[in-house]
Every structure is written in structure tokens, then in C-alpha cells.
N, C-alpha and C. Protein backbone atom coordinates (compact mmCIF):
# COMPACT_ATOMS: atom_id res chain seq x y z
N UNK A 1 117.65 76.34 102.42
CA UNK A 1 118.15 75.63 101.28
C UNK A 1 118.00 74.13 101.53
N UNK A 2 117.59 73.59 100.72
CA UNK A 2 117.80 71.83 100.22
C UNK A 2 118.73 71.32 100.58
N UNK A 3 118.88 70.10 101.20
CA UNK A 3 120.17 69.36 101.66
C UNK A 3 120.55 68.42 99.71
N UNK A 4 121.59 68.13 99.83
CA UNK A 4 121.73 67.86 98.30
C UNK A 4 122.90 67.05 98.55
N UNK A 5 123.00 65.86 98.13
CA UNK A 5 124.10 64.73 98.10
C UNK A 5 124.86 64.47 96.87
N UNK A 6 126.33 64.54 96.78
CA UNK A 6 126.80 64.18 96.11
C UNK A 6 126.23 62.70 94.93
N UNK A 7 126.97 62.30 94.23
CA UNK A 7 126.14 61.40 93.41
C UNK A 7 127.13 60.25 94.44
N UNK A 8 128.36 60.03 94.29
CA UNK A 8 129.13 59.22 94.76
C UNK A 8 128.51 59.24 96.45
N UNK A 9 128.62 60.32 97.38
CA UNK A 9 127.76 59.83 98.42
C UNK A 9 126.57 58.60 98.68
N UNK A 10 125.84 59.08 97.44
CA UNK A 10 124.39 58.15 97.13
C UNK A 10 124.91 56.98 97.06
N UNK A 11 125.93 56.63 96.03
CA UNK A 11 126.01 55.16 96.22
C UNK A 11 126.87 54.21 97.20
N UNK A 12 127.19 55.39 98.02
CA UNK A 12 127.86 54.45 99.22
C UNK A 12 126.81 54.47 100.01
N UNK A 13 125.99 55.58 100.20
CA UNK A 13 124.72 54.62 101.10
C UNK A 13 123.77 54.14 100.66
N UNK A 14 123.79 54.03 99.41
CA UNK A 14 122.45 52.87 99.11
C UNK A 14 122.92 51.80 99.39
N UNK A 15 125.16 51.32 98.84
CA UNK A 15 125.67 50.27 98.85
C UNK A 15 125.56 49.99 100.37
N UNK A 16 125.35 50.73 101.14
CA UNK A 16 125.44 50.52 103.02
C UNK A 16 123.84 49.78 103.05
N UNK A 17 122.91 50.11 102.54
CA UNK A 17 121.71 49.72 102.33
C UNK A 17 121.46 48.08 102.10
N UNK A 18 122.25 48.36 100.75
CA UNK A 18 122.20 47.19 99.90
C UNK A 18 123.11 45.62 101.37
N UNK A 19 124.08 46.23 101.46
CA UNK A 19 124.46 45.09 102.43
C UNK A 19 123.63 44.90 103.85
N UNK A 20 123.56 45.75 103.79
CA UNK A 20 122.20 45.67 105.26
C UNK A 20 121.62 44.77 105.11
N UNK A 21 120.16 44.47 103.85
CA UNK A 21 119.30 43.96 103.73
C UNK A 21 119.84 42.87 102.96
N UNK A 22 120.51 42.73 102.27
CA UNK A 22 121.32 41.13 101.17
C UNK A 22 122.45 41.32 101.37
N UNK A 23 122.88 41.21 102.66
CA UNK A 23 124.25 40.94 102.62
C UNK A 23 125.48 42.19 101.73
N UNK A 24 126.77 41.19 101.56
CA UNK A 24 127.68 41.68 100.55
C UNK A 24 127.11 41.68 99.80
N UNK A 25 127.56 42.96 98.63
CA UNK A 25 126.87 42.88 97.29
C UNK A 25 127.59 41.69 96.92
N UNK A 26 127.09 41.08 95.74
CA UNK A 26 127.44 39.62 94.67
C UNK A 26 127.39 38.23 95.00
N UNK A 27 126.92 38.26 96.78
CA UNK A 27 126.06 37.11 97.45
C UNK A 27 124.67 37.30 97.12
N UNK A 28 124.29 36.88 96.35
CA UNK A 28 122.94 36.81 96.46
C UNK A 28 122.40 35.77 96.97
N UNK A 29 121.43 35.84 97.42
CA UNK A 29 120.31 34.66 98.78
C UNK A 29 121.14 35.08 99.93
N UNK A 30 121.48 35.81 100.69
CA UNK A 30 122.21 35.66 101.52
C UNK A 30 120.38 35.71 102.46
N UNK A 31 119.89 37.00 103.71
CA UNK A 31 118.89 36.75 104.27
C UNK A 31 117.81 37.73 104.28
N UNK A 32 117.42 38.51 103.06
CA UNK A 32 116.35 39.39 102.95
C UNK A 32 115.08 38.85 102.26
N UNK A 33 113.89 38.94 102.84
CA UNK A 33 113.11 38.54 102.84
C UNK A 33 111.80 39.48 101.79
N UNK A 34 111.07 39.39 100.98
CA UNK A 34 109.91 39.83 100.75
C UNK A 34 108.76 39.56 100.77
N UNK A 35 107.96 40.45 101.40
CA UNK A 35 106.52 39.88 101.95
C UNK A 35 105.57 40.56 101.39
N UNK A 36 104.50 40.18 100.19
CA UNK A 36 103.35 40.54 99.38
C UNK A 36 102.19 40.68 100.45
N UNK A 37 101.81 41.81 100.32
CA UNK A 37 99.86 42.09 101.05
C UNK A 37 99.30 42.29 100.18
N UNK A 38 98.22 42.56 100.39
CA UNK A 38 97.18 42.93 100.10
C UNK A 38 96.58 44.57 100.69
N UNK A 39 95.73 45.08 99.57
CA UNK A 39 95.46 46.59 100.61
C UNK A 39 96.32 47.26 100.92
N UNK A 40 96.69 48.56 101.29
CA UNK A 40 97.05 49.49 101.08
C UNK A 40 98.42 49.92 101.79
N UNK A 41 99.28 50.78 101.86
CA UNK A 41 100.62 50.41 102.10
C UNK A 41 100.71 51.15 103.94
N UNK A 42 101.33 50.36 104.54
CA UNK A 42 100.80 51.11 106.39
C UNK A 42 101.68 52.68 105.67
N UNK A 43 101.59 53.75 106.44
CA UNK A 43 102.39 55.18 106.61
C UNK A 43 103.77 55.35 106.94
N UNK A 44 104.26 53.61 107.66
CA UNK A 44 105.24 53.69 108.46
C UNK A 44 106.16 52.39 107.68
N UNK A 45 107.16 52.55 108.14
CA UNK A 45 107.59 50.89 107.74
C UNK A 45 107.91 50.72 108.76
N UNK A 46 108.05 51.46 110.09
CA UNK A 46 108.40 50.93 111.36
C UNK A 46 107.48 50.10 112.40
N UNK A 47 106.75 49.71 111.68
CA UNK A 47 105.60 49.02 112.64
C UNK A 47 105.49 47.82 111.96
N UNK A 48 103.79 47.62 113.06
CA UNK A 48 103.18 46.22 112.03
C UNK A 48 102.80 46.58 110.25
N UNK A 49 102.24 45.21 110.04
CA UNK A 49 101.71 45.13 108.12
C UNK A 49 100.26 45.67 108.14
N UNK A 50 99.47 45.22 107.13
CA UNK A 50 98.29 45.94 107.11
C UNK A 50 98.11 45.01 105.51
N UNK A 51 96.88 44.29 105.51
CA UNK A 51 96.33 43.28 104.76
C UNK A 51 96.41 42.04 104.79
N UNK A 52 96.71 40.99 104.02
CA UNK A 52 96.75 39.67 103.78
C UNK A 52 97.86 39.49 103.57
N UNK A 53 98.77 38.72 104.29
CA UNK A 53 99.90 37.85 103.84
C UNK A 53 99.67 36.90 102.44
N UNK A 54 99.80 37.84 101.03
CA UNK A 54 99.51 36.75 99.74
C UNK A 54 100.89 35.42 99.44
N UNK A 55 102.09 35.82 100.15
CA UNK A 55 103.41 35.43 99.48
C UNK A 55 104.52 36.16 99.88
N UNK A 56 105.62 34.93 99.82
CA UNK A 56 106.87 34.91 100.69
C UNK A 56 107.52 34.71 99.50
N UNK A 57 109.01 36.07 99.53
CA UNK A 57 109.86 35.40 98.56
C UNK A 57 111.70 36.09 99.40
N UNK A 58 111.86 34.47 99.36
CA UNK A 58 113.52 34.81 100.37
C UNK A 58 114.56 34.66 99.73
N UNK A 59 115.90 34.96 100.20
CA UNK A 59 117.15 35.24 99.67
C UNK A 59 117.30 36.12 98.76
N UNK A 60 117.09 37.53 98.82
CA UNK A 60 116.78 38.60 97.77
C UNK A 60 118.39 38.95 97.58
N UNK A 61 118.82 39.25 96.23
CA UNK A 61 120.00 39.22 96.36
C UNK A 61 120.36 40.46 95.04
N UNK A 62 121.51 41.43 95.63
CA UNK A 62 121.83 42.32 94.25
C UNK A 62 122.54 42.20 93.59
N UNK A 63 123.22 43.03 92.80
CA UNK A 63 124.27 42.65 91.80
C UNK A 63 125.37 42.30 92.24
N UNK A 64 127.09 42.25 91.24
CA UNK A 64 127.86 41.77 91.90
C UNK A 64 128.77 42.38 91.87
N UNK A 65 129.12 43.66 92.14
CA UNK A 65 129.59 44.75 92.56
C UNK A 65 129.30 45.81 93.69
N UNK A 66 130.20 45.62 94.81
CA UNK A 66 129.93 46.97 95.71
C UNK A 66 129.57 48.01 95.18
N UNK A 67 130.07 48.57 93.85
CA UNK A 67 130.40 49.89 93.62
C UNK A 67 129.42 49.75 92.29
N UNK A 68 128.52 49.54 91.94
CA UNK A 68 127.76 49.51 91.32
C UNK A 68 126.77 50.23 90.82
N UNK A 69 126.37 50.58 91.91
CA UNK A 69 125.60 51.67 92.10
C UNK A 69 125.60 52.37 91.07
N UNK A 70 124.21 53.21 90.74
CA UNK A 70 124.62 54.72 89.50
C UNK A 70 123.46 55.16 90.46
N UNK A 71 123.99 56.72 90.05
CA UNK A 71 122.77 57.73 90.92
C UNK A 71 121.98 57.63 91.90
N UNK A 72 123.10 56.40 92.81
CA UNK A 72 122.03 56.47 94.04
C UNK A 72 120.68 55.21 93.70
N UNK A 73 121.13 54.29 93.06
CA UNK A 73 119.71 52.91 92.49
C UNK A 73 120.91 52.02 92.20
N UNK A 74 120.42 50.80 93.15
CA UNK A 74 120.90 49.39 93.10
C UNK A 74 119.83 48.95 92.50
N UNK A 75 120.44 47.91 91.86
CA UNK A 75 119.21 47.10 90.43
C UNK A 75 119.44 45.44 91.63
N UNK A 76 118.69 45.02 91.33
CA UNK A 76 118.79 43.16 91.57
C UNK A 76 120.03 42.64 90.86
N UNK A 77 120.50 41.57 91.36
CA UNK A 77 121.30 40.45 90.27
C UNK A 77 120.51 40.55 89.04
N UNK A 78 121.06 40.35 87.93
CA UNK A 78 120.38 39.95 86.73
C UNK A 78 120.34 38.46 86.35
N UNK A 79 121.08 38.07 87.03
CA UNK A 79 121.25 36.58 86.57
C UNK A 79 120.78 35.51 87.82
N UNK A 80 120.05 36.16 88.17
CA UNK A 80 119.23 35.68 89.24
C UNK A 80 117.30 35.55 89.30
N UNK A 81 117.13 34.28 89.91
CA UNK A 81 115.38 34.17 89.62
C UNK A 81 115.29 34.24 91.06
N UNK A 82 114.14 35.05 91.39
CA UNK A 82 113.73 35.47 92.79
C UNK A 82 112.20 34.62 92.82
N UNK A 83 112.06 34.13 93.40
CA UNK A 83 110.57 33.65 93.21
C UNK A 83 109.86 32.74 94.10
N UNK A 84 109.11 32.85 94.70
CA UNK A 84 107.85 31.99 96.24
C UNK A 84 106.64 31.63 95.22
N UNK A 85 105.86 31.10 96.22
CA UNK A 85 104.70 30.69 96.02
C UNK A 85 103.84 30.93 96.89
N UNK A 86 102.73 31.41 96.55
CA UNK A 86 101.47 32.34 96.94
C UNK A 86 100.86 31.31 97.87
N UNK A 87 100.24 31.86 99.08
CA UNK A 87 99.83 30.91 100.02
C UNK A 87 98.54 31.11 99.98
N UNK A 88 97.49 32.52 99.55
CA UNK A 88 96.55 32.68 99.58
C UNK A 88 96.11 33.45 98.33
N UNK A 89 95.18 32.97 97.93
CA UNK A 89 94.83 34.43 96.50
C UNK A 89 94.22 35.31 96.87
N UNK A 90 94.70 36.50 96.02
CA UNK A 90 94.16 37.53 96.38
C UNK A 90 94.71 38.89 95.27
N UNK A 91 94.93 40.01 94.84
CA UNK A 91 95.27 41.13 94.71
C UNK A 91 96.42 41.85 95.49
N UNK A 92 97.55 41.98 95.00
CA UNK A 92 98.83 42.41 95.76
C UNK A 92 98.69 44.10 95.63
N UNK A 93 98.75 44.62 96.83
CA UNK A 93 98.93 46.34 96.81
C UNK A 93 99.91 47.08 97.36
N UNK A 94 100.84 46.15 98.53
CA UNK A 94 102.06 47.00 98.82
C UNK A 94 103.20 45.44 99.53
N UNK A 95 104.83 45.81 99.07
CA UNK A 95 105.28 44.39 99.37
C UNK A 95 106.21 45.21 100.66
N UNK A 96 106.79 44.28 101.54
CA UNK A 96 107.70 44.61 102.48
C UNK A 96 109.20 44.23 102.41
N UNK A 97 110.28 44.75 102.12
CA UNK A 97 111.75 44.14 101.86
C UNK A 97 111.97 44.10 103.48
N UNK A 98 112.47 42.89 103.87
CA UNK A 98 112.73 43.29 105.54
C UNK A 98 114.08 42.00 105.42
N UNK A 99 115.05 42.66 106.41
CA UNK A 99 116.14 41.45 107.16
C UNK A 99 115.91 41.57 108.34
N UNK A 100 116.60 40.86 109.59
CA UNK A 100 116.94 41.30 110.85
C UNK A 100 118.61 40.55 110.53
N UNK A 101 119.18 41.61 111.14
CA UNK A 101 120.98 41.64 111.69
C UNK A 101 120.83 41.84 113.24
N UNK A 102 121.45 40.51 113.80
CA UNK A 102 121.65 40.31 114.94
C UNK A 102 123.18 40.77 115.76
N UNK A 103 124.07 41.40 114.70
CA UNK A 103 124.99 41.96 114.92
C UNK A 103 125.20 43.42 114.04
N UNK A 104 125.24 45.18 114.55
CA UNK A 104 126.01 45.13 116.50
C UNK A 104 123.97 45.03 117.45
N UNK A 105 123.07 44.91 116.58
CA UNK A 105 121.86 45.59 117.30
C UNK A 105 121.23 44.55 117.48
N UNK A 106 120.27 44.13 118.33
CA UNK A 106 119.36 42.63 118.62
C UNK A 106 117.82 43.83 118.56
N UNK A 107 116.85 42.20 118.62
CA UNK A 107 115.34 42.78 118.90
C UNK A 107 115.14 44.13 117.32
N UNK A 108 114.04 44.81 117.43
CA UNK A 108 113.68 45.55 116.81
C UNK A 108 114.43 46.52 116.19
N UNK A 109 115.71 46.93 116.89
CA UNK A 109 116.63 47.42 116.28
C UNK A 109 117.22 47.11 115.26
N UNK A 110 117.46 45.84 115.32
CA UNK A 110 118.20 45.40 114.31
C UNK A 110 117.41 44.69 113.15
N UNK A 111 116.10 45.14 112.98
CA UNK A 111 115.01 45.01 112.10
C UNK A 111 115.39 46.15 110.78
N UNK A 112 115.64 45.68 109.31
CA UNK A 112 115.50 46.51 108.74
C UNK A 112 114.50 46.62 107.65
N UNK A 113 113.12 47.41 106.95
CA UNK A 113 112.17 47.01 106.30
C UNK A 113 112.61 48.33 105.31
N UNK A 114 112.10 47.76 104.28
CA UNK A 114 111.41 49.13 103.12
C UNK A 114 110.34 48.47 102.42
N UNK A 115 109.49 49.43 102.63
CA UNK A 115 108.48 49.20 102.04
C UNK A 115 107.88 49.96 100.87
N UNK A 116 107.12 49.33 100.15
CA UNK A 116 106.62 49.97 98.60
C UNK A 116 105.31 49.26 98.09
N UNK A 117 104.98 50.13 96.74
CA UNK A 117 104.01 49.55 96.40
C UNK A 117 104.95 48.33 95.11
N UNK A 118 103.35 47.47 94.95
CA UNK A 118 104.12 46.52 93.92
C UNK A 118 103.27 45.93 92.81
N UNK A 119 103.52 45.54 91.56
CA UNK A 119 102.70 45.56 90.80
C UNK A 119 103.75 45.46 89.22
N UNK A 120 103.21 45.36 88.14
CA UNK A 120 103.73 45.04 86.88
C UNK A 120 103.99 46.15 86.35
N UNK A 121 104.00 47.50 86.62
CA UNK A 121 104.64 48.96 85.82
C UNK A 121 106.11 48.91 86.34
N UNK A 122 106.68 49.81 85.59
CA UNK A 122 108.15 49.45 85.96
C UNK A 122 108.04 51.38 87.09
N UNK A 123 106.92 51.86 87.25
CA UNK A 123 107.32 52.49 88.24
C UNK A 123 106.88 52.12 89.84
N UNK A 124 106.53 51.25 90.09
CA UNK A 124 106.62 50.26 90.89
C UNK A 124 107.45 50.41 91.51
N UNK A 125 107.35 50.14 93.04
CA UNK A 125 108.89 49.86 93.69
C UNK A 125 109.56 48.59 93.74
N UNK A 126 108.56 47.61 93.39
CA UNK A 126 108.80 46.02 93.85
C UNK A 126 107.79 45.40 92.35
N UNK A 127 108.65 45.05 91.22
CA UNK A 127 107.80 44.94 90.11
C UNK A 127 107.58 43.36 89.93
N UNK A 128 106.49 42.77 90.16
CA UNK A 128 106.31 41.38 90.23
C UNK A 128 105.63 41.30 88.54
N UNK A 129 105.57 39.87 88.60
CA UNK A 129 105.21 39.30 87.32
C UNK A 129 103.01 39.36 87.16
N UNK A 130 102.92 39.28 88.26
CA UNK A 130 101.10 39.90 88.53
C UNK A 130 101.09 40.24 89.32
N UNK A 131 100.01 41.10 89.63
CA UNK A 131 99.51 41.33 91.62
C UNK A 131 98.61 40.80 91.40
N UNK A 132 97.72 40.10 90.21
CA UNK A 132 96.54 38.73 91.01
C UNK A 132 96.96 37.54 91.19
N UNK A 133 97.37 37.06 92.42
CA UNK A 133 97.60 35.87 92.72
C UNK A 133 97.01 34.77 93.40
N UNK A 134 97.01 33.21 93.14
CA UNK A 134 96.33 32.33 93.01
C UNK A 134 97.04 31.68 93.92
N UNK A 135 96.46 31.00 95.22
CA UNK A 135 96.80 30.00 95.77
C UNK A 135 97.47 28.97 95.38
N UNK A 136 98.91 28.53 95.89
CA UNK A 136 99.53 27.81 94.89
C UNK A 136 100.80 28.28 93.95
N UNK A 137 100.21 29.28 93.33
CA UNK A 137 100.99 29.73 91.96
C UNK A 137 102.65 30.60 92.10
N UNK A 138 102.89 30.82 91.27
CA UNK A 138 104.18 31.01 91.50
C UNK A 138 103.96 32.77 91.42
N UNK A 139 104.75 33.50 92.21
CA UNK A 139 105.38 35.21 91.93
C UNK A 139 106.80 35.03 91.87
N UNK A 140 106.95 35.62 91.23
CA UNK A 140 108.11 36.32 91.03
C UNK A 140 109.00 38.02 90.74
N UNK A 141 109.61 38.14 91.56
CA UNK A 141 110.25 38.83 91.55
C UNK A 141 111.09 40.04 90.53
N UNK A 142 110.86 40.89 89.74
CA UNK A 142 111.25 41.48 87.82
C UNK A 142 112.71 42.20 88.49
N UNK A 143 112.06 42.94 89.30
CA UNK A 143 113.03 44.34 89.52
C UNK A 143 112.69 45.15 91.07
N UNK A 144 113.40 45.77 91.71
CA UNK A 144 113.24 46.34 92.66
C UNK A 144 114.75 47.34 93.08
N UNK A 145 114.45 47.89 92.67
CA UNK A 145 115.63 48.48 92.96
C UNK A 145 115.69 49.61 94.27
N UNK A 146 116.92 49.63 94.79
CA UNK A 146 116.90 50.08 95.65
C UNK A 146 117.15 52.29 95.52
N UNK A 147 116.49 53.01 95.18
CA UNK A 147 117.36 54.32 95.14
C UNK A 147 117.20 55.32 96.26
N UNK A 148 118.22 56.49 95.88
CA UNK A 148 118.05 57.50 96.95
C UNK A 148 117.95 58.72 95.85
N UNK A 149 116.91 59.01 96.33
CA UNK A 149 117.28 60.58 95.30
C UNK A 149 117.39 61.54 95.84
């Protein structure tokens, strides 16, 4: 048989999630980071990247409720603009959400990533405003939500 999670389970660990990588929920910018490539998404999120570093976008931040959550999917702040600038042009194909917490774990341990693909459909994991980007130009950040199903 299927392991199967309550709904309320789901959103205490996505909300365990959600503070991992941005902090308390309703701080937003606190220290999660997103990193745009290029080419295809690695198998792992526990390792190195795989393509072109296109763009950096920091202080990723969610809504403003712990308990927020529905079905296991944290949405972004809404009242929040997430947005870097592209260091190289190129075609975006998979982005990286990563923090490091230096408290209770140091070094690699205390590395946390998810990774996805990213792009302008809203089934996307990481939905930016283009994946062709121009040296210079601005990305931004739509939606990314975090779920467990």
C-alpha cells in the first residue's frame, strides 16, 4: 500500500520547508537564493549544477502566514517583486532554490536546494517572466510554489 499524508500533515512540512529556505513565513528577503541555467535539469539536487549560470535572484520570500499552506503548496508573497539581473544571455531550462543554515548543521549539510524546471507556463516549477534572457536585462520571479503531494 501507498504511504498517504494527511492534508494538515502536508502543510506543516512544506511550512518546515518554507522556513528552511526563507526563513519565518511573512519575512520575506530573509536568505534564499535562486539560480537560472541553462540546459537541462542535473538528476540530483544534491550535487553540482549543470549549464550556464544566466541569473541570480536573492531574498526569496513567502507569504505571511505560517499556516497558510493549502494541500501541501506554499505560494510566494504576493505583494512582493522578486527580481536579478541576467549576467549572461542565453535560454533558461532548469532554476535552483538553495539556502545554507549554519545552525544546528555546518558545510554541506546544512545546504538546502530544490530544484525545477523554469519557464512562463504556470506548470512550471519556478515561473519567470521569459527563459530568453539578455545580458543586462531584468528576470523576474511570477510564482514558485512550494508543494508536496
Amino acid at each position: 500500500m501507498a504511504i498517504s499524508f494527511s492534508t494538515h500533515l502536508k502543510n506543516f512540512i512544506v511550512n518546515m520547508a518554507v522556513n528552511v529556505m526563507a526563513g519565518t513565513c511573512g519575512t520575506a528577503g530573509t536568505d534564499a537564493v535562486l539560480r537560472i541555467y541553462t540546459g537541462a535539469q542535473p538528476s540530483t539536487a544534491d550535487g553540482g549544477t549543470a549549464g550556464t549560470l544566466l541569473a541570480t535572484i536573492n531574498n526569496i520570500g513567502w507569504g505571511t502566514d505560517a499556516y497558510a499552506t493549502t494541500n501541501g503548496t506554499a505560494a510566494l508573497a504576493t505583494a512582493t517583486y522578486f527580481a536579478g539581473t541576467c549576467t549572461v544571455s542565453g535560454t533558461a531550462g532548469w532554476a535552483r532554490l538553495q539556502t545554507v543554515k549554519t545552525d544546528p548543521y555546518t558545510g554541506s549539510a546544512g545546504t538546502y536546494r530544490i530544484d525545477g524546471d523554469v519557464g512562463t507556463s504556470a506548470a512550471c516549477v519556478f515561473v519567470i517572466n521569459s527563459p530568453v534572457m539578455t545580458s543586462g536585462g531584468l528576470v523576474s520571479l511570477l510564482t514558485a510554489p512550494i508543494l508536496m503531494s
